[in-house]
Structure formats: structure tokens, C-alpha cells
PDB file of N, CA and C in Angstrom:
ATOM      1  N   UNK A   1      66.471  41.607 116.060  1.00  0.00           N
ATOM      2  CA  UNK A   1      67.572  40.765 116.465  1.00  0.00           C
ATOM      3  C   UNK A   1      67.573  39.542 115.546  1.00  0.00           C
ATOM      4  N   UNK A   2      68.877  39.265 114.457  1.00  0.00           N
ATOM      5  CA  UNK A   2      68.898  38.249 113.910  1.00  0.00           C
ATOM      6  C   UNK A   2      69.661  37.054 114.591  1.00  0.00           C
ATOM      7  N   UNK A   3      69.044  35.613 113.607  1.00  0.00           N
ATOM      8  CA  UNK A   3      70.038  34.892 114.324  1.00  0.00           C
ATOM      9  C   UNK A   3      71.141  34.586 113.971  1.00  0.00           C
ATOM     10  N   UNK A   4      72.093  35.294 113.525  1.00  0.00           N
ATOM     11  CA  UNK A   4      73.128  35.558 113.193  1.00  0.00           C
ATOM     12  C   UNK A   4      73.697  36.156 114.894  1.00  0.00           C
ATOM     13  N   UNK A   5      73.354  37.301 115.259  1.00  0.00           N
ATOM     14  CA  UNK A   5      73.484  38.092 116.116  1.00  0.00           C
ATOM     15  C   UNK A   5      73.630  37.760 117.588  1.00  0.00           C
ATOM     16  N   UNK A   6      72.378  36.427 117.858  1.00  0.00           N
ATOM     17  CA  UNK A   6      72.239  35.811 119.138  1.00  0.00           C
ATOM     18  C   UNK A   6      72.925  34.995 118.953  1.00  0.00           C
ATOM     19  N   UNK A   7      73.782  34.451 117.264  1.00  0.00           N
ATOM     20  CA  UNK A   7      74.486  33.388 117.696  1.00  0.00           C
ATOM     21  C   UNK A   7      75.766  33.935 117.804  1.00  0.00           C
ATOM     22  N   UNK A   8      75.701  34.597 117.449  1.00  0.00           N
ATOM     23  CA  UNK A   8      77.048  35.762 118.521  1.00  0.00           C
ATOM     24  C   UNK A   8      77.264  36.384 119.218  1.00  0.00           C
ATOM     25  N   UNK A   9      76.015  36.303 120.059  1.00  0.00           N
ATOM     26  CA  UNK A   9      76.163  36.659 121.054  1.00  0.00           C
ATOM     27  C   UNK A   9      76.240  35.624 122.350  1.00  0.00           C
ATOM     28  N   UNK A  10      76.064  34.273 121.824  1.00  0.00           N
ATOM     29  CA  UNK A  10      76.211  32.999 122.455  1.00  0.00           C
ATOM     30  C   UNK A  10      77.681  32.671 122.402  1.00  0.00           C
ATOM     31  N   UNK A  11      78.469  33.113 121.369  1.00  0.00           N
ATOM     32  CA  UNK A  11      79.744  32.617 121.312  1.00  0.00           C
ATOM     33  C   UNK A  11      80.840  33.280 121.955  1.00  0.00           C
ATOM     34  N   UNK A  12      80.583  34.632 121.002  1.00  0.00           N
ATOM     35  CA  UNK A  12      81.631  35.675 121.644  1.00  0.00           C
ATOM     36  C   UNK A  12      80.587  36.815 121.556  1.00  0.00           C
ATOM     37  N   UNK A  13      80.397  37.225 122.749  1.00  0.00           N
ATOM     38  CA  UNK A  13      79.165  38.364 123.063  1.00  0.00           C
ATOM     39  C   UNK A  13      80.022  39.558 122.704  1.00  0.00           C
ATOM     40  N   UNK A  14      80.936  39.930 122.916  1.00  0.00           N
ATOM     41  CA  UNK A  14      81.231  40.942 122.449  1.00  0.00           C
ATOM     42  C   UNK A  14      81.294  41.814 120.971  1.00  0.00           C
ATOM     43  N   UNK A  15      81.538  40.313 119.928  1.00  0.00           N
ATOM     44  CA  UNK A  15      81.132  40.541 118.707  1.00  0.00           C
ATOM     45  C   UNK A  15      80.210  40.877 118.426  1.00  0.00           C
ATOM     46  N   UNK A  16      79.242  40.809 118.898  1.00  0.00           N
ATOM     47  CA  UNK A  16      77.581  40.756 118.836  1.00  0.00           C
ATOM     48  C   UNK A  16      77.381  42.353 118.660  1.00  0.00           C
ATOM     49  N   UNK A  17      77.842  42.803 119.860  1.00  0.00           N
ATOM     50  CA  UNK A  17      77.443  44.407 119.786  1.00  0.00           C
ATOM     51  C   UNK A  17      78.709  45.406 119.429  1.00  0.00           C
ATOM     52  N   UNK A  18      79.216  45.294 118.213  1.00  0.00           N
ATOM     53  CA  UNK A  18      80.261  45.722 118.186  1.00  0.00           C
ATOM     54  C   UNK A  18      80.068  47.074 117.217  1.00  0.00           C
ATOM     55  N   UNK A  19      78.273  47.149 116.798  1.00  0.00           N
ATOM     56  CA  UNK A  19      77.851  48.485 116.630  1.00  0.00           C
ATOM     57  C   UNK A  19      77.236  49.538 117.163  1.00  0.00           C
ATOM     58  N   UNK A  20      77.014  48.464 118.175  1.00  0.00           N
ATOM     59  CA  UNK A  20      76.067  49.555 119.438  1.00  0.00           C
ATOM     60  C   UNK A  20      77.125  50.849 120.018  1.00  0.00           C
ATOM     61  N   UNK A  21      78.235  50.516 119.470  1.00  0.00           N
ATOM     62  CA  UNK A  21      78.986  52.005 119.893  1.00  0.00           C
ATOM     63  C   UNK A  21      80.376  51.236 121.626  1.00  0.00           C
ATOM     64  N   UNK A  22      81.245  52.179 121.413  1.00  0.00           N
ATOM     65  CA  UNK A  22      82.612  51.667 122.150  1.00  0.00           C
ATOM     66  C   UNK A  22      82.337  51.245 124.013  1.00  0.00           C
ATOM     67  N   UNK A  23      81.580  51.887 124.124  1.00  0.00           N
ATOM     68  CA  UNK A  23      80.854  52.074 125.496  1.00  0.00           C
ATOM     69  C   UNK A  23      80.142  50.231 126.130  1.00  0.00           C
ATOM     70  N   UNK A  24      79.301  50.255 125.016  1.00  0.00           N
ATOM     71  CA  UNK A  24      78.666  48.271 124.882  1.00  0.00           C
ATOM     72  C   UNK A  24      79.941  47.511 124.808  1.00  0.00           C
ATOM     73  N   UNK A  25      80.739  47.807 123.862  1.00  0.00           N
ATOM     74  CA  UNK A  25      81.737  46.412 123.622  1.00  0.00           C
ATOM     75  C   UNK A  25      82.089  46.846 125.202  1.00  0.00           C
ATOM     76  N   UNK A  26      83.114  47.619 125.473  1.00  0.00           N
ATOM     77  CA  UNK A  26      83.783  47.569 126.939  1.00  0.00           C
ATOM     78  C   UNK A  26      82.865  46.597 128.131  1.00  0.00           C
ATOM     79  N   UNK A  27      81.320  46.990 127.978  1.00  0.00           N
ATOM     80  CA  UNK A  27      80.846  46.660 129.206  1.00  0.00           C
ATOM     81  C   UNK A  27      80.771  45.334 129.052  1.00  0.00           C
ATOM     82  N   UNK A  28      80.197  44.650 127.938  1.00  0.00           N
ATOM     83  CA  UNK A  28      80.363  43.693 127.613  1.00  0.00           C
ATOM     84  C   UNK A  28      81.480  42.325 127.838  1.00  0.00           C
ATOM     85  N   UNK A  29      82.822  43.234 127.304  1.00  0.00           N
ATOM     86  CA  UNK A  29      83.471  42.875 127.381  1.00  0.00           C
ATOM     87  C   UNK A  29      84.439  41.951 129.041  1.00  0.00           C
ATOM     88  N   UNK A  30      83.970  43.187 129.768  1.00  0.00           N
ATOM     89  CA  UNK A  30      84.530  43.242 130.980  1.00  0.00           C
ATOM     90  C   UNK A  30      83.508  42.234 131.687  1.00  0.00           C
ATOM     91  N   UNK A  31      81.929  42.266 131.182  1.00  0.00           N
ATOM     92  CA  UNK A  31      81.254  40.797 132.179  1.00  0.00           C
ATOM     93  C   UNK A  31      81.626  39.701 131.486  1.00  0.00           C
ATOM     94  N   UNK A  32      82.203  39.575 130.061  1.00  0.00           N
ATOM     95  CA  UNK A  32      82.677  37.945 129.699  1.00  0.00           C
ATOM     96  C   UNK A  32      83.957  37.968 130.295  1.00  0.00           C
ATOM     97  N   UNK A  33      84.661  38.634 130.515  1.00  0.00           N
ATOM     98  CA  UNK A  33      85.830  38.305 131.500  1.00  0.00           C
ATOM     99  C   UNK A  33      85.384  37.955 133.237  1.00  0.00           C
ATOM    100  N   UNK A  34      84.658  38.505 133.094  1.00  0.00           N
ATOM    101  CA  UNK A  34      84.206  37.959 134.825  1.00  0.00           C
ATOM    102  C   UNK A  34      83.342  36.569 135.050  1.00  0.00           C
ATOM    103  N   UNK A  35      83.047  36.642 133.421  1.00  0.00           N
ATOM    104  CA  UNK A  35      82.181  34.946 133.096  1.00  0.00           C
ATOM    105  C   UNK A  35      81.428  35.295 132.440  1.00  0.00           C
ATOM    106  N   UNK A  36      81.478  33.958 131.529  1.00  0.00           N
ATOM    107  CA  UNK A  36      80.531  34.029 130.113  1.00  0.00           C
ATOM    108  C   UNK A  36      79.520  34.396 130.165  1.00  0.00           C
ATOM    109  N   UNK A  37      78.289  33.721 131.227  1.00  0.00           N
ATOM    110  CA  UNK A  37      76.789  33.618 131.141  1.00  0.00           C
ATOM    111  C   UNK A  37      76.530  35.534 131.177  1.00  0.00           C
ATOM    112  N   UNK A  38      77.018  35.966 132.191  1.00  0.00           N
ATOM    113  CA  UNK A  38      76.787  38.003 132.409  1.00  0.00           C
ATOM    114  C   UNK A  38      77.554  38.465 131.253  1.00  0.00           C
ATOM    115  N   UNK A  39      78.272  37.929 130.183  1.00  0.00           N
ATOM    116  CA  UNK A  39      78.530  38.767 129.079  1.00  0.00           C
ATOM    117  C   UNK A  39      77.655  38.203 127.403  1.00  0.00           C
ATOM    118  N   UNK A  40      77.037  37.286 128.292  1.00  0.00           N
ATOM    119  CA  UNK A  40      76.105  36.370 127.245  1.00  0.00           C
ATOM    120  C   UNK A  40      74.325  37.473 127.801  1.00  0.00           C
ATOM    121  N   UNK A  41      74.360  37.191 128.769  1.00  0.00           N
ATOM    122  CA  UNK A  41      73.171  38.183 129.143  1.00  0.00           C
ATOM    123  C   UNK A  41      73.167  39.902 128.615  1.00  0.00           C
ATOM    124  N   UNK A  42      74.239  40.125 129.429  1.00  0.00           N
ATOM    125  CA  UNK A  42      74.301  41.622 129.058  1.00  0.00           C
ATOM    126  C   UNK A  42      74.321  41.825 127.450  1.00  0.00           C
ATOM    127  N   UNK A  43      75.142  40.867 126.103  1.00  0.00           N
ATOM    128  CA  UNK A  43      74.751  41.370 124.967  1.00  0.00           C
ATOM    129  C   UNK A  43      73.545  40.848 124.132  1.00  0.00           C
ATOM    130  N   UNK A  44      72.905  40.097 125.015  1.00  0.00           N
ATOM    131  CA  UNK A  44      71.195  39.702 124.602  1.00  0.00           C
ATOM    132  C   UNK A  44      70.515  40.719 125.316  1.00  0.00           C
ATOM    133  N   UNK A  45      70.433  41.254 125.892  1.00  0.00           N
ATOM    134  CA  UNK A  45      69.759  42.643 126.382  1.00  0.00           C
ATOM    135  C   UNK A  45      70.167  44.191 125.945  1.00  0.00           C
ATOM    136  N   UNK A  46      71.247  44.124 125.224  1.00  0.00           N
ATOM    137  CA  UNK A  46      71.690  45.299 124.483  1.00  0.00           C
ATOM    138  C   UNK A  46      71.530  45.159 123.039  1.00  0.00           C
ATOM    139  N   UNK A  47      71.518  43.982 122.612  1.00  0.00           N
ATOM    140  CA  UNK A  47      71.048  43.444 121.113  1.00  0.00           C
ATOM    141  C   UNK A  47      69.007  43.702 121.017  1.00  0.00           C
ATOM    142  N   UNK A  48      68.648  43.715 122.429  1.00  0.00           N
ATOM    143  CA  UNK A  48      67.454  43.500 122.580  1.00  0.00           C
ATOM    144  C   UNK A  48      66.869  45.232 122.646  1.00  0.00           C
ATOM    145  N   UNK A  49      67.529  45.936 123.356  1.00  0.00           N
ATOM    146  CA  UNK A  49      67.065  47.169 123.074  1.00  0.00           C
ATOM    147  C   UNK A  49      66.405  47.871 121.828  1.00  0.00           C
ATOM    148  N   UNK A  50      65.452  48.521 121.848  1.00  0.00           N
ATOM    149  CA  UNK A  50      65.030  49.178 120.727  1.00  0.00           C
ATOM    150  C   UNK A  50      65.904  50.811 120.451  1.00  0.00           C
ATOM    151  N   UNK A  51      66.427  50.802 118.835  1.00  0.00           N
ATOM    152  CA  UNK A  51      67.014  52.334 119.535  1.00  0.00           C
ATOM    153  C   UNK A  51      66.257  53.105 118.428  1.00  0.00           C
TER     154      UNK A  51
END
């Protein structure tokens, strides 16, 4: 995880994981619409995964 990555995932989380495949952005997407901090979490824990 660079910091490039967490700092995009601090800003706009959805950018962050926008290679992890269409499935991440959506979920992502849909907890920064319900509020920042759960779409700030959810793409620091999907950035955080090992694949």
C-alpha cells in the first residue's frame, strides 16, 4: 500500500481501488455515499488485502 493510495483513499476512496476490479469500486462507492468515514474504511481494508 503506497502513499499515494491511502491518500486516496482519504480523499476519494473510491479512486483508490479502482483496480481491485468493478465489484470494490461499487461497494465502496455506495459506503461513501452513506458517509465518508465507511467508504474511507472499507477502501483502507481492500487496499490492505493481500491478493
Amino acid at each position: 500500500m503506497s502513499c499515494l493510495r491511502v491518500l486516496a483513499a482519504i480523499l476519494f476512496p473510491p479512486l483508490a481501488v479502482f483496480d481491485r476490479g468493478c465489484g470494490s469500486i461499487i461497494i465502496v462507492f455506495l459506503l461513501t455515499l452513506a458517509g465518508w468515514v465507511p467508504g474511507v474504511i472499507a477502501a483502507l481494508v481492500i487496499l490492505n488485502k493481500q491478493e
